[in-house]
N, C-alpha and C. Protein backbone atom coordinates (compact mmCIF):
# COMPACT_ATOMS: atom_id res chain seq x y z
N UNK A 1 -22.14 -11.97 2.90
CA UNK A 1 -20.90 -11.27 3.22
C UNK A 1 -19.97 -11.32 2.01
N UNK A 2 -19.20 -10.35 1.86
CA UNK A 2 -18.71 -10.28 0.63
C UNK A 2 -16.68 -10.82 1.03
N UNK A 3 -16.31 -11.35 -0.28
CA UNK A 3 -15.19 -12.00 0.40
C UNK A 3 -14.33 -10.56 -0.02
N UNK A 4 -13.10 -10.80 0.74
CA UNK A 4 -11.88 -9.90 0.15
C UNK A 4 -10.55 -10.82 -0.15
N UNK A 5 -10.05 -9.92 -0.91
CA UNK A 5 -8.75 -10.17 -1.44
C UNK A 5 -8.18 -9.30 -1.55
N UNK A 6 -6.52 -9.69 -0.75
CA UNK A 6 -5.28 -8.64 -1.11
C UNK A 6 -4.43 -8.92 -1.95
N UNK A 7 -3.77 -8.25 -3.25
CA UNK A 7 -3.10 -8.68 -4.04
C UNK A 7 -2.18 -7.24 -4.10
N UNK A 8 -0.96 -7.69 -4.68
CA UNK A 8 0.14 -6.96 -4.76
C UNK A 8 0.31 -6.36 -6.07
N UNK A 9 0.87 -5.83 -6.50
CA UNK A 9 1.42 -4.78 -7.87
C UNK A 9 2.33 -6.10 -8.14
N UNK A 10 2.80 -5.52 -9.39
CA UNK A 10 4.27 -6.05 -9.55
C UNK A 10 5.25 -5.45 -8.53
N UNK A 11 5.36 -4.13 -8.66
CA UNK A 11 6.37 -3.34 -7.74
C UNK A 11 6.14 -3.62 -6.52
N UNK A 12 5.44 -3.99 -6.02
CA UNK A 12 4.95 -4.63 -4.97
C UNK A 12 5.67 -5.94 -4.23
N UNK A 13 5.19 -6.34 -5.53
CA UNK A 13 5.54 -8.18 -5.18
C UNK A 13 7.21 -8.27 -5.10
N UNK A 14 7.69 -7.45 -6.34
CA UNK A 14 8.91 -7.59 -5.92
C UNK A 14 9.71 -6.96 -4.73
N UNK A 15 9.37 -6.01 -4.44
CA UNK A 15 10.13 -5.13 -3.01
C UNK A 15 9.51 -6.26 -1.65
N UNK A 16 8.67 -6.99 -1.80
CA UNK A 16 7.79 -7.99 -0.67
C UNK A 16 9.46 -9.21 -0.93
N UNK A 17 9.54 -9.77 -2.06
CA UNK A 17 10.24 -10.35 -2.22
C UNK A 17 11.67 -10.63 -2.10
N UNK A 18 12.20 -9.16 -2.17
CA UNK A 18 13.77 -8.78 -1.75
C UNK A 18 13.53 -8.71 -0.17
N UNK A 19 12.36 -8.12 0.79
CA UNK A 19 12.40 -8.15 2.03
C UNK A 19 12.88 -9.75 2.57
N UNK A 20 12.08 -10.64 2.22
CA UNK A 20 11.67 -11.82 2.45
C UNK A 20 13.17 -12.51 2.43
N UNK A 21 14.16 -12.14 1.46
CA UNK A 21 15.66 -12.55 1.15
C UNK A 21 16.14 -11.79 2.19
N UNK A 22 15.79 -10.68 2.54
CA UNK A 22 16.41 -9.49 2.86
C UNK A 22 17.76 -10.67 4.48
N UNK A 23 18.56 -10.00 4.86
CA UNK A 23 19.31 -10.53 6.30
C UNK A 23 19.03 -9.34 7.21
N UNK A 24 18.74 -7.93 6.61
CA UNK A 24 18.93 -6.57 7.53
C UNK A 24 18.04 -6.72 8.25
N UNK A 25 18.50 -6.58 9.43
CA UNK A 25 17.41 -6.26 10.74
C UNK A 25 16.39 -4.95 10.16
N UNK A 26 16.21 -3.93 9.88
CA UNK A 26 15.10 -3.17 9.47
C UNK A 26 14.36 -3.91 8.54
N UNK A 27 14.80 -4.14 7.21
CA UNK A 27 13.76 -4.75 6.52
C UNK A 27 13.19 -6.32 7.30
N UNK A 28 13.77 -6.96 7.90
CA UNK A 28 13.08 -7.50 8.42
C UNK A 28 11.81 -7.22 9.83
N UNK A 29 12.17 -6.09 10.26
CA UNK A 29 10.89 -5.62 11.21
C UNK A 29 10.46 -5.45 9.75
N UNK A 30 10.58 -5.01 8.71
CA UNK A 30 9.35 -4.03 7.64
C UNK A 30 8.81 -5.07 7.24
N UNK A 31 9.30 -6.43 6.75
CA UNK A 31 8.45 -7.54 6.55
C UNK A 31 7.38 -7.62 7.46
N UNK A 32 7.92 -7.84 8.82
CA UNK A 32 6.83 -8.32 9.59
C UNK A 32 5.97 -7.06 9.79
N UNK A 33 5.66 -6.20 10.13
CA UNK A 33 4.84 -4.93 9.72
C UNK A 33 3.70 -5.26 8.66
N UNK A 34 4.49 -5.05 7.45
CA UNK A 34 4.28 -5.34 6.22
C UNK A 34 2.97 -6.44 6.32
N UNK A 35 3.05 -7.61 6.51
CA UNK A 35 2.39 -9.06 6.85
C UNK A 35 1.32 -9.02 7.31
N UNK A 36 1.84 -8.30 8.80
CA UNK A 36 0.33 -7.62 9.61
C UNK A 36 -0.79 -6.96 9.22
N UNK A 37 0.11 -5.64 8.20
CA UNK A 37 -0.79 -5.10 7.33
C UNK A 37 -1.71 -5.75 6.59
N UNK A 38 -0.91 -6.22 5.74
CA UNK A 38 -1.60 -7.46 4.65
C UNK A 38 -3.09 -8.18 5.43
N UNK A 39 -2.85 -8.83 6.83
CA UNK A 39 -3.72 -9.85 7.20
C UNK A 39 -4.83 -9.38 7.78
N UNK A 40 -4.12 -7.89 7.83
CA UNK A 40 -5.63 -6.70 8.40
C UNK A 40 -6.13 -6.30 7.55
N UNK A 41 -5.64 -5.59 6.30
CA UNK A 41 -6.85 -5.64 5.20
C UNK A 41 -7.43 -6.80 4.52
N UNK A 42 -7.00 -7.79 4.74
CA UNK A 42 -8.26 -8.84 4.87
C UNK A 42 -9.68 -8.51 5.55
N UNK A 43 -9.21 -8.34 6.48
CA UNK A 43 -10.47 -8.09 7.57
C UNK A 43 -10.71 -7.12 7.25
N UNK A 44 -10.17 -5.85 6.82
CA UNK A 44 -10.83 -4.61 7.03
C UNK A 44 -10.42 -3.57 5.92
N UNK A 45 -10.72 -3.86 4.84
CA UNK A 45 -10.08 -2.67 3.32
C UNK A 45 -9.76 -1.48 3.85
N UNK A 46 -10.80 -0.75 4.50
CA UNK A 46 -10.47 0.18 4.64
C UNK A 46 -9.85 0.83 5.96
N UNK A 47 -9.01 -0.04 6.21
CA UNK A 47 -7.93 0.22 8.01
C UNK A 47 -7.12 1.37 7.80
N UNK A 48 -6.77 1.30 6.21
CA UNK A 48 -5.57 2.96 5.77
C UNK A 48 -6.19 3.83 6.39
N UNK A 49 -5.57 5.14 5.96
CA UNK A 49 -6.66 6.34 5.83
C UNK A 49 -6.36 7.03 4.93
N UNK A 50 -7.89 7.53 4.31
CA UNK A 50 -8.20 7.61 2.46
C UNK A 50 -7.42 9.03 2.48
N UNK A 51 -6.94 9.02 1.43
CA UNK A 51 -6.02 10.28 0.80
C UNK A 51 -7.13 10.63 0.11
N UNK A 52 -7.32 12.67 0.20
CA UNK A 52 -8.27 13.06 -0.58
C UNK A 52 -7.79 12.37 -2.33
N UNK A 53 -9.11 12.72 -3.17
CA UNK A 53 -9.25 12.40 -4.29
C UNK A 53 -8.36 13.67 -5.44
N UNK A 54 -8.09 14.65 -4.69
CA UNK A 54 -7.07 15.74 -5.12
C UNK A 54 -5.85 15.96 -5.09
N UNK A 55 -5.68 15.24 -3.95
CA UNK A 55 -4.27 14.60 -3.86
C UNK A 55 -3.16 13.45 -4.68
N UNK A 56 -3.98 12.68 -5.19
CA UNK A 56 -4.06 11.33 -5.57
C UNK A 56 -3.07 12.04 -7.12
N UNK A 57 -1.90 11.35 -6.62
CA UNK A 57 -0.61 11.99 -7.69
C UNK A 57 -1.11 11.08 -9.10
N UNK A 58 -0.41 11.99 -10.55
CA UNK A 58 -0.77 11.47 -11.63
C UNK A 58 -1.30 10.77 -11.95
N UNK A 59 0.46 9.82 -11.60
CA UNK A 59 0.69 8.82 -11.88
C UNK A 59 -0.39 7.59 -11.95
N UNK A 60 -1.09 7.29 -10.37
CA UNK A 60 -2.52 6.55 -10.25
C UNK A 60 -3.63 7.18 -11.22
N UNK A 61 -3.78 8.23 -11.29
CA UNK A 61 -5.02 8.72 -12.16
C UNK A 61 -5.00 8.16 -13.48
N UNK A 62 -3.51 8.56 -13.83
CA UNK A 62 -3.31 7.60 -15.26
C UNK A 62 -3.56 6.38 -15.52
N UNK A 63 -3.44 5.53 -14.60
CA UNK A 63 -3.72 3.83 -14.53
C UNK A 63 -4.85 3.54 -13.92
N UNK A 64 -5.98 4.92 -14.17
CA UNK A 64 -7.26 4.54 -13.74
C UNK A 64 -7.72 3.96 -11.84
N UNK A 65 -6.66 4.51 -10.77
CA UNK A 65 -7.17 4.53 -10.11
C UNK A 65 -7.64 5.72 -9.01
N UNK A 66 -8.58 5.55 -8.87
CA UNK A 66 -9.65 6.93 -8.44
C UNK A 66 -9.77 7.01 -6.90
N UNK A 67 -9.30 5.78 -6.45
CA UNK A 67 -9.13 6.15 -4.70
C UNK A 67 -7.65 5.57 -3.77
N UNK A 68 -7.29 6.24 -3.11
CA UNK A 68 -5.81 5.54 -2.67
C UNK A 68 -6.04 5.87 -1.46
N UNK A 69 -5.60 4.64 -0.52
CA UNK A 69 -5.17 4.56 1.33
C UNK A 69 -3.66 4.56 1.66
N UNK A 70 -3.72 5.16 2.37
CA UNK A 70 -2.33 4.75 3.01
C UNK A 70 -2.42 4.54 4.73
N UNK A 71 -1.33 3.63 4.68
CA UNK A 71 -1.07 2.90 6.00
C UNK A 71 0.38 3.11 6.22
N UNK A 72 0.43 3.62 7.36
CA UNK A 72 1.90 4.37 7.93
C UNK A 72 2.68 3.44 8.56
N UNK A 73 4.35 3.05 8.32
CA UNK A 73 4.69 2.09 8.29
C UNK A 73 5.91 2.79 9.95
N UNK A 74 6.81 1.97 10.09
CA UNK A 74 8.09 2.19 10.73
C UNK A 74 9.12 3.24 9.82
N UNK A 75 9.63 4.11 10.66
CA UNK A 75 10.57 4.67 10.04
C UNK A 75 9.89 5.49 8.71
N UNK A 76 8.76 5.63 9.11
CA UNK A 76 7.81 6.87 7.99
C UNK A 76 8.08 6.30 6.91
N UNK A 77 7.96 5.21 6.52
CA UNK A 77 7.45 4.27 5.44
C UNK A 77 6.09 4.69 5.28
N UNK A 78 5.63 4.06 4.36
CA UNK A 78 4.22 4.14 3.76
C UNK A 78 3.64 3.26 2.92
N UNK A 79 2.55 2.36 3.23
CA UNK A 79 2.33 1.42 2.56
C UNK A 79 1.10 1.86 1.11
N UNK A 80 0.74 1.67 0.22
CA UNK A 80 -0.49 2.83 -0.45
C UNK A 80 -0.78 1.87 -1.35
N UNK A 81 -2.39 1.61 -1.46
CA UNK A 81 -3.14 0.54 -1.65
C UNK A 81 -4.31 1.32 -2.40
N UNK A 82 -5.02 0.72 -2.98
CA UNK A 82 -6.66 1.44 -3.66
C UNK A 82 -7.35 0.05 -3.15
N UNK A 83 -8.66 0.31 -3.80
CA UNK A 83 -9.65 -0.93 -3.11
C UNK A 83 -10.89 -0.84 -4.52
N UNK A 84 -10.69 -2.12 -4.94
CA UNK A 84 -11.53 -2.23 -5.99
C UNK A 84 -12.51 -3.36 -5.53
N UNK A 85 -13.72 -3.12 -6.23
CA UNK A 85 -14.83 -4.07 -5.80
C UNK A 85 -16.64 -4.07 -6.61
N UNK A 86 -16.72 -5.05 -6.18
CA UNK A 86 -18.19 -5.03 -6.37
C UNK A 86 -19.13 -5.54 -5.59
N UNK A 87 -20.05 -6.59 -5.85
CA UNK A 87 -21.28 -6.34 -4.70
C UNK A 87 -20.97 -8.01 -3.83
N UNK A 88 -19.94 -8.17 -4.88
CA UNK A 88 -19.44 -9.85 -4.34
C UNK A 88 -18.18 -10.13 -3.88
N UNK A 89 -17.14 -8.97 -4.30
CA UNK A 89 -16.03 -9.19 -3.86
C UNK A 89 -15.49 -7.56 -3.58
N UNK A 90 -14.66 -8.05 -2.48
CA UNK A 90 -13.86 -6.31 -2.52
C UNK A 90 -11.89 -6.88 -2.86
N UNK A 91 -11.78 -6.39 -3.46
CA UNK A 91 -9.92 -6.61 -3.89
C UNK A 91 -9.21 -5.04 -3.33
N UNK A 92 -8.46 -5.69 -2.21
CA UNK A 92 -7.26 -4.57 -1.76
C UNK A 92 -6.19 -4.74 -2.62
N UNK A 93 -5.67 -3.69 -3.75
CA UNK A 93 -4.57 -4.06 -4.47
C UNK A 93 -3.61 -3.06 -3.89
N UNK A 94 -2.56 -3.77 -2.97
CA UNK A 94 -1.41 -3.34 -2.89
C UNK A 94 -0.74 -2.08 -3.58
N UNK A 95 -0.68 -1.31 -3.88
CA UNK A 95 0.74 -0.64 -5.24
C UNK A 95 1.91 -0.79 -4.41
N UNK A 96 2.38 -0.13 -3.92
CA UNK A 96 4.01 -0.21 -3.24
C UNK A 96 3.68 0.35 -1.57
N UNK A 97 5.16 0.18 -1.20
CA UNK A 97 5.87 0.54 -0.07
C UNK A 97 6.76 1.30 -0.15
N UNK A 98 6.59 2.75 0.47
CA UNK A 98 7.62 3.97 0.09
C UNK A 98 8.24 4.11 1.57
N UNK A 99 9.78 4.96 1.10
CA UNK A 99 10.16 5.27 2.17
C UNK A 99 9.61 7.39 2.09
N UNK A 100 9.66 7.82 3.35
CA UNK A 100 9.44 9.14 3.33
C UNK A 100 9.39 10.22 2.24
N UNK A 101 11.11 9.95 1.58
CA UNK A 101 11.55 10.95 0.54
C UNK A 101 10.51 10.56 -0.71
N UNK A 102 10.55 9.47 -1.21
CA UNK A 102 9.80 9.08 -2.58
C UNK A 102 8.22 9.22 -2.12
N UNK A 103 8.07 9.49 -0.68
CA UNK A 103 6.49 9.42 -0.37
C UNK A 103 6.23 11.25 -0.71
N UNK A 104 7.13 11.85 -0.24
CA UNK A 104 7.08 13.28 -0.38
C UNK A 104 7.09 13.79 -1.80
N UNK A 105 8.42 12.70 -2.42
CA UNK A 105 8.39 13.39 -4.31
C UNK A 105 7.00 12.75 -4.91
N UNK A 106 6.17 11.86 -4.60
CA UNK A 106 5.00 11.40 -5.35
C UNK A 106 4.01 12.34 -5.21
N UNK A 107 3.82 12.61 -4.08
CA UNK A 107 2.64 13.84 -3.59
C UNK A 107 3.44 15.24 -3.96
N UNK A 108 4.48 15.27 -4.44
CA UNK A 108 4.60 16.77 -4.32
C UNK A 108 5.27 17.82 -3.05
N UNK A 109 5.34 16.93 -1.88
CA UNK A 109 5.48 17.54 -0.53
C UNK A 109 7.32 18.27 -0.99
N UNK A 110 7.41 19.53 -0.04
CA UNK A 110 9.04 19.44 0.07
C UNK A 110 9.42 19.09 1.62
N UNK A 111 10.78 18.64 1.64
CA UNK A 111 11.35 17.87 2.45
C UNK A 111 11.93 19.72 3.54
């Protein structure tokens, strides 16, 4: 059986980190959300659901990654992760947590 690991971005780690300080009742449901997420792609990389490979804005293509999930948060948040691996390990790497508008300007969508 192959192990997994979830790891965070930088941009990641830090927006995880201001939640965690956070006092606001929303970001604190988004933590705990957030957490859940996290402890389910443990178990299961691929729980998102895969964004075509045409979709997949620049920005990731540029930093060499070739597949992206997303997992739909509260308040049309969006959590968006890739999944790197081999025959011994699979690594869920985090990238960020968007809210709607910045989920719409990354893909291109209009509001």
């Amino acid at each position: 059986m192959r192990s997994v690991a979830v790891e965070l971005s930088q941009e990641a780690s830090e927006s995880y980190n201001l939640l965690k300080n956070s006092v606001d009742k929303f970001d604190q449901q988004l933590l705990k959300v957030v957490d859940r997420i996290l402890d389910i792609l443990k178990q299961d990389p691929q729980f998102g659901n895969p964004i075509s490979k045409s979709l997949i804005p620049r920005q990731y293509l540029d930093s060499g990654i070739n597949n992206l999930w997303r997992v739909e948060l509260p308040s049309f948040w969006r959590l968006l992760y890739t999944i790197r691996g081999d025959k011994l390990e699979i690594v869920t790497f985090v990238l960020e947590w968007i809210d709607h508008k910045r989920y719409d300007k990354l893909f291109g969508y209009r509001s």
